[in-house]
C-alpha atoms as a PDB file:
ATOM      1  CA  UNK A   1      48.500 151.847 117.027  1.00  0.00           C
ATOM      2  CA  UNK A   2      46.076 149.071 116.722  1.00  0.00           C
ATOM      3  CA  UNK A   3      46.869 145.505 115.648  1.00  0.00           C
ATOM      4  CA  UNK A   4      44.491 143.462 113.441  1.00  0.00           C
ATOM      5  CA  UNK A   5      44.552 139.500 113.649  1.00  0.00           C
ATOM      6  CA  UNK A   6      43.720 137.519 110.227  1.00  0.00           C
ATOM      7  CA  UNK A   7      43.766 133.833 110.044  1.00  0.00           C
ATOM      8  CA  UNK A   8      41.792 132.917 107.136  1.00  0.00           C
ATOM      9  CA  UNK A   9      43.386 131.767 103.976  1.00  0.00           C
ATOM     10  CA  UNK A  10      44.641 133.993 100.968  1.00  0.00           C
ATOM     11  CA  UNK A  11      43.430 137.127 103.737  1.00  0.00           C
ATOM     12  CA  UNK A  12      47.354 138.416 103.338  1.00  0.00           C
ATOM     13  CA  UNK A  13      47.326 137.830  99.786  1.00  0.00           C
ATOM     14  CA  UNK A  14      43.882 139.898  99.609  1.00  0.00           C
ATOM     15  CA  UNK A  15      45.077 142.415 101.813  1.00  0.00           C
ATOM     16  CA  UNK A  16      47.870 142.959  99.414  1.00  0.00           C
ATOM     17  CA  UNK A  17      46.786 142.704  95.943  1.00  0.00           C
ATOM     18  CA  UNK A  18      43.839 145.436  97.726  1.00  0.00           C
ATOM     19  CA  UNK A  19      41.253 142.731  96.745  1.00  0.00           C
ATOM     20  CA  UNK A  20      40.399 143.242 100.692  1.00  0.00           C
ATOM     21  CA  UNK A  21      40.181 146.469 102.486  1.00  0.00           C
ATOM     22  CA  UNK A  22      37.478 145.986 105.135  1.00  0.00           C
ATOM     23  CA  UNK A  23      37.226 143.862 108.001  1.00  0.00           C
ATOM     24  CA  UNK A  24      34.189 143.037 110.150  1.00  0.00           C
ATOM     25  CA  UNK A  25      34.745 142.482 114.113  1.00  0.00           C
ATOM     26  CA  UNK A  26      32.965 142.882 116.993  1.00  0.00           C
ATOM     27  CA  UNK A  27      32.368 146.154 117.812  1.00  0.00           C
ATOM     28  CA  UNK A  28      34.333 147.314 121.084  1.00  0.00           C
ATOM     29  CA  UNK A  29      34.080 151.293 121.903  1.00  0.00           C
ATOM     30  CA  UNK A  30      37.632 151.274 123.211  1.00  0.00           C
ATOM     31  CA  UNK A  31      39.043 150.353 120.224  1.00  0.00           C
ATOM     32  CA  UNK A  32      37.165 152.751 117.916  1.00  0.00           C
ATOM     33  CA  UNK A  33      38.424 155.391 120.564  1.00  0.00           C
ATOM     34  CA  UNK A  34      41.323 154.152 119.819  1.00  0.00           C
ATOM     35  CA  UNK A  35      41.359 154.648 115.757  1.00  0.00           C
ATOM     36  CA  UNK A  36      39.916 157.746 116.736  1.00  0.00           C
ATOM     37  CA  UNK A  37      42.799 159.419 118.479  1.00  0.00           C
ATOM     38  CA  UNK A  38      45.785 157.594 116.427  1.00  0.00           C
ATOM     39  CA  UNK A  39      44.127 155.797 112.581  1.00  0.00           C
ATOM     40  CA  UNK A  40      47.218 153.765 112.124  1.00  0.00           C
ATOM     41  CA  UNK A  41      46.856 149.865 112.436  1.00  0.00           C
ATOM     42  CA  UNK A  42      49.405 146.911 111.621  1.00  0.00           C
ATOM     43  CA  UNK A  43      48.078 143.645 109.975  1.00  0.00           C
ATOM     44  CA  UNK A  44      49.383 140.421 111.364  1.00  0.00           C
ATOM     45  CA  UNK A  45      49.053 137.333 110.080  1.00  0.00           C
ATOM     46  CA  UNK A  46      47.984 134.524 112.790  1.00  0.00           C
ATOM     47  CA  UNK A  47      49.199 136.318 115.563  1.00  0.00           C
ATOM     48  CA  UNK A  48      50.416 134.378 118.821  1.00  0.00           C
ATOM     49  CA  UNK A  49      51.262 131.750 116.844  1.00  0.00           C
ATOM     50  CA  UNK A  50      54.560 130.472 115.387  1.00  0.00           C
ATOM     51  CA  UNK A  51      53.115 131.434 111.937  1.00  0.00           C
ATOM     52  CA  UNK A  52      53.027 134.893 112.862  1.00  0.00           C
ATOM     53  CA  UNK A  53      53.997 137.911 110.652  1.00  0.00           C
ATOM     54  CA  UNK A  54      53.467 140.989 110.125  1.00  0.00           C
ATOM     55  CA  UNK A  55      51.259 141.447 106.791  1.00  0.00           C
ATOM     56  CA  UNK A  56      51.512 145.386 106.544  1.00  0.00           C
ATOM     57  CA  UNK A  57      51.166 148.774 108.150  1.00  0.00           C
ATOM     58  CA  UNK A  58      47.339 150.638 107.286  1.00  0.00           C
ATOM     59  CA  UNK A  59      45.493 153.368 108.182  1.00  0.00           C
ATOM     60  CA  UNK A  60      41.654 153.191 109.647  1.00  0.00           C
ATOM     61  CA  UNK A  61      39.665 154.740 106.675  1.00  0.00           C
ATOM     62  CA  UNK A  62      35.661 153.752 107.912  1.00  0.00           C
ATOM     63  CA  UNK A  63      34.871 152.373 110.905  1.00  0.00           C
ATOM     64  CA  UNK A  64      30.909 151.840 110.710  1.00  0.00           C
ATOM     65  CA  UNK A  65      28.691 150.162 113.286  1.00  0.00           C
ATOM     66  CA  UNK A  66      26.416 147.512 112.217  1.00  0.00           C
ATOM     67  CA  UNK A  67      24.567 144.938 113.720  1.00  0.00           C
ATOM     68  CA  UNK A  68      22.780 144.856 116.628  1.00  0.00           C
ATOM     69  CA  UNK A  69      18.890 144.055 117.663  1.00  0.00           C
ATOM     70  CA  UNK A  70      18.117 147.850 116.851  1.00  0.00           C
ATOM     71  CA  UNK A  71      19.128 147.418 113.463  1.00  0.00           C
ATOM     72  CA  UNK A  72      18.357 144.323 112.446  1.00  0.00           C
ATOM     73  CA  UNK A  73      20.644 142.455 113.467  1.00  0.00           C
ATOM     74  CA  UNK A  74      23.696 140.805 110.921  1.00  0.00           C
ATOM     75  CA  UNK A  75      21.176 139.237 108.949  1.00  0.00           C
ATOM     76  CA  UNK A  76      19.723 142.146 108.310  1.00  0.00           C
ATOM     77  CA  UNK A  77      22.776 143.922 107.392  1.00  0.00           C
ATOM     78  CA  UNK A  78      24.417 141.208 104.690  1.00  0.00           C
ATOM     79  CA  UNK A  79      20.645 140.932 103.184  1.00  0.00           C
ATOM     80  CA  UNK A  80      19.637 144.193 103.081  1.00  0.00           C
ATOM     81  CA  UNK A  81      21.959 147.039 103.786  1.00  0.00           C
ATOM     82  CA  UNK A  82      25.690 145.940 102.761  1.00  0.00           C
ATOM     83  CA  UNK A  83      26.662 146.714  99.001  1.00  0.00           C
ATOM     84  CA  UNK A  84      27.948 143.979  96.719  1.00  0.00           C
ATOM     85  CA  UNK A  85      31.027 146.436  96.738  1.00  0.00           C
ATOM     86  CA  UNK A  86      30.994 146.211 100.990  1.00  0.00           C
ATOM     87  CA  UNK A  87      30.724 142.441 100.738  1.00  0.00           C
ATOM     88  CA  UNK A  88      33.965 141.928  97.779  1.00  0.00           C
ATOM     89  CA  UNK A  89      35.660 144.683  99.981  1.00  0.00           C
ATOM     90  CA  UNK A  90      35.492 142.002 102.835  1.00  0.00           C
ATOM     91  CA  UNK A  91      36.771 139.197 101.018  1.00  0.00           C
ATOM     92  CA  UNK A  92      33.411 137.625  99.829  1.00  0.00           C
ATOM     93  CA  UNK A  93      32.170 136.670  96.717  1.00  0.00           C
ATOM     94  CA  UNK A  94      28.767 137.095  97.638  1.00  0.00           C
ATOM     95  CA  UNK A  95      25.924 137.665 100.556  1.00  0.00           C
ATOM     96  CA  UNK A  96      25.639 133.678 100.923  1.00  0.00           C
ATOM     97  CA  UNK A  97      29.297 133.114 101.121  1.00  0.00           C
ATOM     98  CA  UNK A  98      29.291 136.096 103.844  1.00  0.00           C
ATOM     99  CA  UNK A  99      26.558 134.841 105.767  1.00  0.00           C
ATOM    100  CA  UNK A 100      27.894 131.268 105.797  1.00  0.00           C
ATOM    101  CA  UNK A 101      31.379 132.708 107.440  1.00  0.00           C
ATOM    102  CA  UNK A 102      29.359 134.881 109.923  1.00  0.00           C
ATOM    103  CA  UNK A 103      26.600 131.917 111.291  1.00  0.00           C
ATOM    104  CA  UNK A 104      29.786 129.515 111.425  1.00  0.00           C
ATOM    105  CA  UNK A 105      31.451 132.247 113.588  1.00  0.00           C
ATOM    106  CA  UNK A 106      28.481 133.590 115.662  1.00  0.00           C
ATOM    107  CA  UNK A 107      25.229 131.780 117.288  1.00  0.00           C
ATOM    108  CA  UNK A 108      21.786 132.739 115.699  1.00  0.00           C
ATOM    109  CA  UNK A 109      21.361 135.030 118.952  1.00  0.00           C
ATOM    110  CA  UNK A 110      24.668 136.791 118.636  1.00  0.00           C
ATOM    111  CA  UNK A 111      24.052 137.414 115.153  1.00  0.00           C
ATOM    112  CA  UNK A 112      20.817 139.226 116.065  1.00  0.00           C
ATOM    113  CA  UNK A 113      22.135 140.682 119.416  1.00  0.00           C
ATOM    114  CA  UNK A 114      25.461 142.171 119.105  1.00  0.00           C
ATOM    115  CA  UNK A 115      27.128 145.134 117.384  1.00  0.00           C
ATOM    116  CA  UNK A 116      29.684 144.939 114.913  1.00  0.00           C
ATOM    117  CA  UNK A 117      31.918 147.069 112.827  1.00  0.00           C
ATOM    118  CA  UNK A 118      33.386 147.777 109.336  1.00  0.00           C
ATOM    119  CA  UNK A 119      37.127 148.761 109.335  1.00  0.00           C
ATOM    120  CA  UNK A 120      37.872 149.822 106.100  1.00  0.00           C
ATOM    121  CA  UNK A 121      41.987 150.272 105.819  1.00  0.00           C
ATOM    122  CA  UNK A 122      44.275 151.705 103.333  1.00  0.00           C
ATOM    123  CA  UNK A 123      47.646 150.141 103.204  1.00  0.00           C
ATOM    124  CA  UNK A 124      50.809 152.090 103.898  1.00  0.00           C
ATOM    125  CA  UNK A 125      49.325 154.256 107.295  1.00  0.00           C
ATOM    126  CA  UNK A 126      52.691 153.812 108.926  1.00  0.00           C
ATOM    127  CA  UNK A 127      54.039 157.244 110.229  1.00  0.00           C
END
């Protein structure tokens, strides 16, 4: 089972209303390995932190890599390739509002450089 960290606020109220189903993290091989062999993740709110709780159990629906110099780059992606649903889906209102969260997040070259990925979850994957 794989644990997802969220810290922004209203992400547990998204998450729960289904206003937000997608997430977008680095991209790490070992954890898409990971969804691979067992889809089932957990939610926390502000993890290692006296504020932390446990938001819900999910299942990995997508898991789509973005990103990355060969593609683009993040720019790229939010401008050109991501849907108004896959930027809602994330929490966004729009590609600015996305972009703005990304370049606070991320230097110009990491934005360009590294990989990323869409987790799209569906709540309830507990087993």
């Amino acid at each position: 089972m794989t644990a997802i960290n969220f810290t922004l606020e209203g992400s547990p109220q998204m998450i729960m209303s289904g206003r937000k189903g997608t997430t977008i993290r680095i991209h790490k091989p070992a954890v898409k390995a990971r969804l691979d062999r067992d889809p089932r993740l957990q939610l926390y709110w502000k993890q290692r932190t006296r504020e932390c709780r446990k938001i819900v159990d999910a299942e990995c629906v997508k898991y789509a890599v973005i990103g990355g110099a060969e593609r683009g780059g993040m720019r790229h992606w939010i401008c050109e390739v991501a849907t108004d649903a896959d930027v809602y889906a994330d929490g966004f209102d729009t590609r600015e509002d996305m972009w703005r969260f990304f370049s606070r997040q991320y230097s110009e070259e990491q934005l360009g450089m590294m990989e990323f990925a869409v987790i799209g979850f569906a709540l309830g994957g507990g087993r």
